[in-house]
Protein backbone atom coordinates (compact mmCIF):
# COMPACT_ATOMS: atom_id res chain seq x y z
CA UNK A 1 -16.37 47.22 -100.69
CA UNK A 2 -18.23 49.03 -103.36
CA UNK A 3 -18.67 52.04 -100.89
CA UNK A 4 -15.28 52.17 -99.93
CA UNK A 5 -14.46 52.28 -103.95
CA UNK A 6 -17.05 55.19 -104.29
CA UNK A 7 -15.42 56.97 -101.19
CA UNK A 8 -11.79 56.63 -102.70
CA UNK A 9 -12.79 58.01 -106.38
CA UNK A 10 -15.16 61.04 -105.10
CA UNK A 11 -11.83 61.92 -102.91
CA UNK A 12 -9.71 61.50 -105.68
CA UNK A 13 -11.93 63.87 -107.52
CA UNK A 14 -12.26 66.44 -105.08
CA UNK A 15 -8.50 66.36 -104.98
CA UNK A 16 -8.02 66.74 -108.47
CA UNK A 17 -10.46 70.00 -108.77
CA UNK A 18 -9.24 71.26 -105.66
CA UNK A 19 -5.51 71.07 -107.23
CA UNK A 20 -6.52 72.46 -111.15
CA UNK A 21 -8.26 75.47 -108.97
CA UNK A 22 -4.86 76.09 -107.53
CA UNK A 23 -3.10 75.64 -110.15
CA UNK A 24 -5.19 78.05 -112.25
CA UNK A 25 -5.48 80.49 -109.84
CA UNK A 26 -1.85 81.27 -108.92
CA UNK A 27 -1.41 80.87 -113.13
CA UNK A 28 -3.76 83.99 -113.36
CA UNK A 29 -2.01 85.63 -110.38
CA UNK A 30 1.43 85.18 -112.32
CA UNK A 31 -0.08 86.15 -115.34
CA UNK A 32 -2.74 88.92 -115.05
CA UNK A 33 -1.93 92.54 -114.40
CA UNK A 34 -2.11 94.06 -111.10
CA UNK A 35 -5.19 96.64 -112.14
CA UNK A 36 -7.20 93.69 -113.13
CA UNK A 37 -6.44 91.49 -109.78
CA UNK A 38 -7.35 94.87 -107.58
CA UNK A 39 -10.56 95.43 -110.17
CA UNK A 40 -11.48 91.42 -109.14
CA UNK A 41 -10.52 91.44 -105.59
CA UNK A 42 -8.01 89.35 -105.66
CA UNK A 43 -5.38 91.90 -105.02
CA UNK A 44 -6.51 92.20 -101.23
CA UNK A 45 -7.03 88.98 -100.87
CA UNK A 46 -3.85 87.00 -102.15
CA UNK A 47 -2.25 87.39 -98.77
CA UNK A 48 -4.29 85.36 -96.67
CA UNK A 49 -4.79 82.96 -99.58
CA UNK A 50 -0.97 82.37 -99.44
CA UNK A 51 -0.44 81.69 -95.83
CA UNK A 52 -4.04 78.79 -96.22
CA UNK A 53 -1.66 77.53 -99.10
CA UNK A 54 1.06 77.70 -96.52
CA UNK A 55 -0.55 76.04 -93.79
CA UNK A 56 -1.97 73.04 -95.57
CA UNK A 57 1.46 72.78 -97.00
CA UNK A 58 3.11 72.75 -93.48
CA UNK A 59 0.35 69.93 -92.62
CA UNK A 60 2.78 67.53 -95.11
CA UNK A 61 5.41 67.88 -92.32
CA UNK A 62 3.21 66.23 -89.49
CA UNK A 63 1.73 63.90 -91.97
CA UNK A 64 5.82 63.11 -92.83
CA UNK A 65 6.06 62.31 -89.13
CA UNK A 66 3.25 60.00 -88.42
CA UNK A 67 4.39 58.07 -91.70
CA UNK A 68 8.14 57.94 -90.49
CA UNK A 69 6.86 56.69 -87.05
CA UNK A 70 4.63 54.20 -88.27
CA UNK A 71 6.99 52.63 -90.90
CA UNK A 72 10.14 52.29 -88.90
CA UNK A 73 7.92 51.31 -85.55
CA UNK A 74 6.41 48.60 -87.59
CA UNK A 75 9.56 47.77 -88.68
CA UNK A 76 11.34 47.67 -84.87
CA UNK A 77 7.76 45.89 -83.55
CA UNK A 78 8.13 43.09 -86.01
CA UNK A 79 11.87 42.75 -85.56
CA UNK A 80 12.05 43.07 -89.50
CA UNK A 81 15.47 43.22 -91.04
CA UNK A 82 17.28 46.36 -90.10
CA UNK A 83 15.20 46.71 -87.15
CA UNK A 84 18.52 48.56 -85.37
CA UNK A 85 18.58 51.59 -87.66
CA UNK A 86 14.81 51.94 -87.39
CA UNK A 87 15.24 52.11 -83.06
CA UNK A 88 18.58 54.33 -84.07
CA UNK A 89 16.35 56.84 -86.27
CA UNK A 90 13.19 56.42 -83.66
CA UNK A 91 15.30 57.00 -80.64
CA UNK A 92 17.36 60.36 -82.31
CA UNK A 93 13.90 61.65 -83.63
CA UNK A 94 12.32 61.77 -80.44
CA UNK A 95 15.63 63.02 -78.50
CA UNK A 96 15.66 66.10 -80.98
CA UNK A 97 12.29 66.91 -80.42
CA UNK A 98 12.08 66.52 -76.58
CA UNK A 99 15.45 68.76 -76.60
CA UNK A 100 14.10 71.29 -79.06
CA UNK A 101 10.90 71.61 -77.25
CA UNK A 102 13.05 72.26 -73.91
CA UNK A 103 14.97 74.81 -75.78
CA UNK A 104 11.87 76.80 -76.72
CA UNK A 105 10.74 76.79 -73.55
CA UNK A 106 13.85 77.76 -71.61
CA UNK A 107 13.81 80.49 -74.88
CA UNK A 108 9.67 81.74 -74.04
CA UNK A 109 11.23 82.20 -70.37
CA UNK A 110 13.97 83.98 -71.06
CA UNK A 111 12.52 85.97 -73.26
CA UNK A 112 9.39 87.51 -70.54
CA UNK A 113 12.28 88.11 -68.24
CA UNK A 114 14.00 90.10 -70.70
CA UNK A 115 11.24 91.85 -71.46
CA UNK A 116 10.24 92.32 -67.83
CA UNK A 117 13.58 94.12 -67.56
CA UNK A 118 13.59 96.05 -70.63
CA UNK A 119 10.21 97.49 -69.94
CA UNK A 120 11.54 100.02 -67.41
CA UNK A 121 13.72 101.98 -69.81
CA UNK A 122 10.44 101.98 -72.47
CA UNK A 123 8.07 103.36 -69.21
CA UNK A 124 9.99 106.03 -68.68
CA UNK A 125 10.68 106.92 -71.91
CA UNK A 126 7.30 106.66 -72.92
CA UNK A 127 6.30 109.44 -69.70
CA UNK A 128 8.93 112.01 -71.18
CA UNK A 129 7.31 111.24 -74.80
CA UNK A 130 3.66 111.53 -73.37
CA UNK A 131 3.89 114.65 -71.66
CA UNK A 132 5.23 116.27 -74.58
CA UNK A 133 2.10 115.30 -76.58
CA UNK A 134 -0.87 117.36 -75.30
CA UNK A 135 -3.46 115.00 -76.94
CA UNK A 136 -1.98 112.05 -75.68
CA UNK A 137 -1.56 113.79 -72.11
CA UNK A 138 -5.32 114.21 -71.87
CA UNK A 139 -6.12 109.94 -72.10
CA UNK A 140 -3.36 108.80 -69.51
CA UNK A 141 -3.19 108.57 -66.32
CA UNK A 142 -1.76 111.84 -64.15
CA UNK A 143 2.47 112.37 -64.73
CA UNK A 144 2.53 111.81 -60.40
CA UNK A 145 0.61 108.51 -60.60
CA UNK A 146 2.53 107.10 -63.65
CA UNK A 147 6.11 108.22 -61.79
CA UNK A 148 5.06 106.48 -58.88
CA UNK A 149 4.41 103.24 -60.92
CA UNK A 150 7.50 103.45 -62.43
CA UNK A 151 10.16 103.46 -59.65
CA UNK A 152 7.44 101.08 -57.79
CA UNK A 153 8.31 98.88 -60.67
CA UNK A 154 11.93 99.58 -61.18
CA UNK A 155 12.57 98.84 -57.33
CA UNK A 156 10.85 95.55 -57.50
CA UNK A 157 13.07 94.77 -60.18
CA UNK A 158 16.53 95.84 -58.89
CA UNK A 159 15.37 93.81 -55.60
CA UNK A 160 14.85 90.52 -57.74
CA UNK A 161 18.12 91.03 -59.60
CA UNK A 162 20.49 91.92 -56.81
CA UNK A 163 18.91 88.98 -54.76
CA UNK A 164 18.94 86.15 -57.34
CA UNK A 165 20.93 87.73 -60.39
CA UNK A 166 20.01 84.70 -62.58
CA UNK A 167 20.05 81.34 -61.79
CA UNK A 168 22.91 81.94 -59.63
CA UNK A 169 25.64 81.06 -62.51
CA UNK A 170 27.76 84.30 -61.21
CA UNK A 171 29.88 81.69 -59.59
CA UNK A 172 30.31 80.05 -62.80
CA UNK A 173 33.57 79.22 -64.29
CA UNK A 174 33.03 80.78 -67.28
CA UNK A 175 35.18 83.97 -67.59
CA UNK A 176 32.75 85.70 -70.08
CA UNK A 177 29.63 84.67 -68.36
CA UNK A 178 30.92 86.31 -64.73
CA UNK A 179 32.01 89.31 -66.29
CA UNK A 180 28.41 89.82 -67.33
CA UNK A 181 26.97 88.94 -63.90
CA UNK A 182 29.40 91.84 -62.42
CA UNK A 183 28.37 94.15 -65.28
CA UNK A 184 23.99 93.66 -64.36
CA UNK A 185 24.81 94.00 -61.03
CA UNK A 186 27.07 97.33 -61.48
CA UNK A 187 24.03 98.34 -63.89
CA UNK A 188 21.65 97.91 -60.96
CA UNK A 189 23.62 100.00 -58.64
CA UNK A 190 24.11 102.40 -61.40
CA UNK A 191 19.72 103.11 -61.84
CA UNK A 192 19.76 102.89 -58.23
CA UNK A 193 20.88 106.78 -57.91
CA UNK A 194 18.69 108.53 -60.92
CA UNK A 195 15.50 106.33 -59.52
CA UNK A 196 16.45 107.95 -55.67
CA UNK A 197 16.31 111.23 -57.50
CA UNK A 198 13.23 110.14 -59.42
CA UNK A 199 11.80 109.58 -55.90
CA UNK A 200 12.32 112.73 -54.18
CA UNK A 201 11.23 115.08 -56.84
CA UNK A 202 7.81 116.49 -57.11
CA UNK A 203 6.44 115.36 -60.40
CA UNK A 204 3.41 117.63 -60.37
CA UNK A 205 4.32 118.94 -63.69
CA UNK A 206 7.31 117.82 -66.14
CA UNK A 207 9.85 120.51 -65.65
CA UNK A 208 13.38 120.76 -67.48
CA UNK A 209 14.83 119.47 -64.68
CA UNK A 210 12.58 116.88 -64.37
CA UNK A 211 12.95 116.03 -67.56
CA UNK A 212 16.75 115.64 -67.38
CA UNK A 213 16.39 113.36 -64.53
CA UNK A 214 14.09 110.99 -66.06
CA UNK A 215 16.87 111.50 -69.34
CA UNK A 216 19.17 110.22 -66.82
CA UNK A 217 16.75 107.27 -65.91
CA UNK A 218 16.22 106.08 -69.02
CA UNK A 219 20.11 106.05 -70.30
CA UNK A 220 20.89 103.86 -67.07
CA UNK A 221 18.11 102.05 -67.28
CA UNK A 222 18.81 100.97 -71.04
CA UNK A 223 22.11 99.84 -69.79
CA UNK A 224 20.52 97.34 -67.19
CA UNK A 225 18.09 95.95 -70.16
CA UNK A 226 20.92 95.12 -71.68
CA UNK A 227 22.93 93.92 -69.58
CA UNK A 228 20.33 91.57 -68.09
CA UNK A 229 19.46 90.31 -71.75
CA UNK A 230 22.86 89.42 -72.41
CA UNK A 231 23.36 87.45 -69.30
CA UNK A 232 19.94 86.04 -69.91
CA UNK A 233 21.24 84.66 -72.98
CA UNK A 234 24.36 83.39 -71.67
CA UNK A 235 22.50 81.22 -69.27
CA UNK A 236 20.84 79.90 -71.73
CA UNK A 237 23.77 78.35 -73.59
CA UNK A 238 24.46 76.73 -69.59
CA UNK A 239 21.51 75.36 -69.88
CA UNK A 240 20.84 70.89 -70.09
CA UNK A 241 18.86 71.12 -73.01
CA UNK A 242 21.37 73.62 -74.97
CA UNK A 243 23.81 71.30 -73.35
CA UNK A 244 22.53 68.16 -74.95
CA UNK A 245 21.62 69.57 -78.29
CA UNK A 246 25.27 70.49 -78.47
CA UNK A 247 26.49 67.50 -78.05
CA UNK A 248 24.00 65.79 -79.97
CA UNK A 249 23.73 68.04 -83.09
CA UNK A 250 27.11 69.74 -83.28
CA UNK A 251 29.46 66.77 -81.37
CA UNK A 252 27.04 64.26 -83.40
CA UNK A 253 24.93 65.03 -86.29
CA UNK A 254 27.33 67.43 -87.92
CA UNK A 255 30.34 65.08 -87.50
CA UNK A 256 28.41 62.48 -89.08
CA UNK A 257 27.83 64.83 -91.88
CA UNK A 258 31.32 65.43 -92.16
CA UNK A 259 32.24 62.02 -92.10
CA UNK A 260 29.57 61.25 -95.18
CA UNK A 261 30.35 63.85 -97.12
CA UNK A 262 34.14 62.77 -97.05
CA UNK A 263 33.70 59.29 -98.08
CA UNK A 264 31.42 61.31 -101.41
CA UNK A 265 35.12 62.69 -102.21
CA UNK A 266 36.48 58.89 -102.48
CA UNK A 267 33.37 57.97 -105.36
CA UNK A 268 34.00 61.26 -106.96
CA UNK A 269 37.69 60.28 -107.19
CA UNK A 270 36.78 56.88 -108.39
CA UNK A 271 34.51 58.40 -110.83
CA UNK A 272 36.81 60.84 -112.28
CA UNK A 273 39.45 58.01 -113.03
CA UNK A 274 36.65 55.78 -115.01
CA UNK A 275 35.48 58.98 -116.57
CA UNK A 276 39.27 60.16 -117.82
CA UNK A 277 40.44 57.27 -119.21
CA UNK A 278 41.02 58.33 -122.87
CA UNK A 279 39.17 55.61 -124.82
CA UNK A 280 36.82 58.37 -126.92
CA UNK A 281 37.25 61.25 -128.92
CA UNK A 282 34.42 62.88 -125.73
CA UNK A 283 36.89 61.39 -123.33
CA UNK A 284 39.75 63.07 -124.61
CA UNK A 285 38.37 66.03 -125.18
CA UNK A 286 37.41 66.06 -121.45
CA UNK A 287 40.33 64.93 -119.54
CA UNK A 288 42.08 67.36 -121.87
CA UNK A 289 39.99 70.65 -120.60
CA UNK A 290 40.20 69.17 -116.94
CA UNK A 291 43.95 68.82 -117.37
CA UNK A 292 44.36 72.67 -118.55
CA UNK A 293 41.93 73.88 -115.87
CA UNK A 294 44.29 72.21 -113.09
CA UNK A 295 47.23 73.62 -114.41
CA UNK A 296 45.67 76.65 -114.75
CA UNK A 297 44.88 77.02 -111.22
CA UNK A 298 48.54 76.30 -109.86
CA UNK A 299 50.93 78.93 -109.01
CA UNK A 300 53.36 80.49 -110.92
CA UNK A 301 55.82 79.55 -108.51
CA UNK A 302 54.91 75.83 -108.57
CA UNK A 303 55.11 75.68 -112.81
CA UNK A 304 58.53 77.28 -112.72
CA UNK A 305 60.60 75.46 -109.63
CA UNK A 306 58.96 71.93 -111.87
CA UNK A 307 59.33 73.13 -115.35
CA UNK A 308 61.32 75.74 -115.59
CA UNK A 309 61.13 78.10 -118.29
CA UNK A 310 58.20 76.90 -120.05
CA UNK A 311 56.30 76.81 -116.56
CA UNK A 312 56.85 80.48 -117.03
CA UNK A 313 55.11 80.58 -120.20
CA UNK A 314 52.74 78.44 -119.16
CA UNK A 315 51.93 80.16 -116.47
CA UNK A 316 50.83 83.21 -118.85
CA UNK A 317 48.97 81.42 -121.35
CA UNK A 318 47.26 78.46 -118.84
CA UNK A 319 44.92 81.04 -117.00
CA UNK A 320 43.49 82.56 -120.07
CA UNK A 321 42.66 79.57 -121.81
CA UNK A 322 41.20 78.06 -117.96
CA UNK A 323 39.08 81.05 -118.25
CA UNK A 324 38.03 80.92 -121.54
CA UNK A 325 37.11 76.80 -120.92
CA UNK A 326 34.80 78.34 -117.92
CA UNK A 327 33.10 81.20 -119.60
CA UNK A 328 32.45 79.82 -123.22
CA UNK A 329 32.50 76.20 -123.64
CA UNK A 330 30.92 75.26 -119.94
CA UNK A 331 28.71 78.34 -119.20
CA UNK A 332 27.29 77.45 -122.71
CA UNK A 333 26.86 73.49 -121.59
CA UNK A 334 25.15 74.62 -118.36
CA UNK A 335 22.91 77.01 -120.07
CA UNK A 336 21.27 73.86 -122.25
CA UNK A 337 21.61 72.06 -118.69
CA UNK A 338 19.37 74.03 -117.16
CA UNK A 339 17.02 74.72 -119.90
CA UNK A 340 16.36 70.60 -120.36
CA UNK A 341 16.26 71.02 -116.39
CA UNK A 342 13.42 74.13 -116.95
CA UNK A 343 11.85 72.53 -119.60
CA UNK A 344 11.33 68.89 -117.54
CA UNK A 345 10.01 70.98 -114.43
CA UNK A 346 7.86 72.42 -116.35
CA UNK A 347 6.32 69.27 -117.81
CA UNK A 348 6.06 67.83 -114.38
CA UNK A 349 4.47 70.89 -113.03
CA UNK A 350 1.60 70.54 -115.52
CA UNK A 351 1.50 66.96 -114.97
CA UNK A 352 0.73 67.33 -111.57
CA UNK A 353 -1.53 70.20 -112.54
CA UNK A 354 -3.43 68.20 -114.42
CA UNK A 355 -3.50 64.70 -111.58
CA UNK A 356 -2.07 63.00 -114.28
CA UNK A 357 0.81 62.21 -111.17
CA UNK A 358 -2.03 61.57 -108.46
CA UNK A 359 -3.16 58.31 -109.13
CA UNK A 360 -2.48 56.79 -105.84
CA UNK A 361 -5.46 58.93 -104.81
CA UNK A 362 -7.91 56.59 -106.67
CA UNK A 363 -9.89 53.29 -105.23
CA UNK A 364 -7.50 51.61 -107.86
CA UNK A 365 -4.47 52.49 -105.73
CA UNK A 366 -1.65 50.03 -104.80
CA UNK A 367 -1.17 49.47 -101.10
């Protein structure tokens, strides 16, 4: 027991240095000028120091997890009241994730393919660019060898799209999603002449006319890239997993969202009637600036067809004074708002600074 105690207090220790260090450090960072953090090192430095700050922080996201999934499955395992929402939060957690993780891979795949594709337009490009360089002409491989690698590549390519053009969704009922399928294949017939003219042309040596031909290559082969990536990307929106995320976060989660923050519009209501009952001189002072910013917001036409010819004065006098009640009077209210706001982070900044708000890290720690 005693060793346990000594274990708990020499952590909490270590975590209290480690945190004052931190503290002080991005203190002297804020506060020192740049010639003296270059002079010290720092300067250089305070990059990869960020992203270590950055991945320990991300570490309080997995830590989140394992503490979420051990308090509700405790909770479900024991059959302790409220057991249901636990297996409700448990089973939507793990749903997300498995569907997200689908996502990114169906996304990693996608993505090579495109790539794949795209990579013929950036060959050729890069030949015309090369053999304009003479230094660079001198390390690669000779123009002949790198032409024939190209439309080796590019024919490989066309083969595999006008075979299987993805998936085989070109039949799909989607209007938008066929019309891209028709477009990559009329790209691929499109490169099919230039990289025929590629092919029977001596590439020796990069002539003008050459040089217009692979121009030629490169524009139509551009169009393919893109036309592949976009039907690439339509696919994946066919997909299960983008599917099931729709209907899970967008059919689901958001509507739920919607739903809560609906019912927050009933207690604000609520709130606003206890709040503008005129009982104090604060009350009537408030439910007398709410009542000229309301009618300073309505139309013109509304204050004249339901009060006639003072609605019409109103109307000229209401927005100014709304305006005024907005710029002066709140701003000023907010301003000493957020400076008690300020001045309380700041207090619990140093505070934690300081591990005067760590003392769960101690052997003297409630459990």
């Amino acid at each position: 027991m005693e060793l346990r105690r000594s274990i708990m207090d020499r952590r909490a220790t270590f975590i209290r240095i480690v945190t004052l260090l931190g503290g002080v450090y991005f203190f002297l960072h804020f506060l020192l000028p740049e010639s003296a953090l270059v002079a010290l090192g720092v300067h250089e430095r305070h990059e990869s120091i960020t992203n270590g700050f950055i991945v320990v922080g991300s570490m309080a996201l997995g830590l989140g997890l394992i503490n979420l999934v051990m308090g509700h499955g405790g909770k479900l395992v024991f059959k302790r009241p409220g057991w249901g929402n636990s297996l409700a939060l448990l089973v939507a957690l793990v749903s997300m994730l498995v569907i997200t993780f689908g996502q990114w891979m169906n996304g990693l795949s996608s993505s090579y393919d495109i790539r794949q594709v795209q990579l013929i337009g950036e060959f050729a490009n890069r030949i015309i660019d090369d053999e304009q360089d003479p230094a660079r002409r001198t390390v690669v491989p000779p123009l002949i060898e790198r032409v024939v690698a190209l439309t080796r590549y590019t024919r490989a390519k066309l083969d595999s799209i006008t075979e299987a053009p993805v998936a085989g969704n070109s039949s799909s009922s989607n209007e938008a999603h066929t019309a891209l399928a028709v477009e990559l294949q009329s790209a691929a017939v499109t490169l099919r002449e230039p990289l025929e003219k590629v092919q029977g042309v001596d590439f020796s040596t990069l002539t003008e006319a050459n040089k217009a031909i692979l121009g030629e290559f490169v524009d139509r082969a551009n169009r393919l890239g893109g036309a592949y990536s976009a039907l690439r990307q339509s696919d994946q929106s066919l997909t299960l997993f983008s599917r099931l995320h729709e209907v899970i976060y967008d059919g689901l989660f958001v509507q739920l969202g919607a739903a809560m923050f609906s019912l927050l519009g009933v207690y604000i209501a609520a709130a606003a009637y206890r709040a503008f009952r005129v009982r104090t001189l604060e009350s009537a002072l408030m439910m007398t600036a709410a009542v000229v910013v309301m009618l300073g917001q309505i139309s013109a036409v509304f204050l004249m067809l339901n009060l006639g010819s003072f609605g019409e004065d109103a109307y000229t006098v209401l927005p100014k004074v709304r305006q005024w009640l907005l710029e002066v009077p709140n701003s000023a209210a907010f301003r000493a708002i957020r400076l008690g706001a300020g001045v309380a982070g700041l207090m619990l900044a140093i505070r934690m600074w300081l591990s005067i708000e760590s003392k769960s890290f101690g052997a003297n720690a409630k459990r």
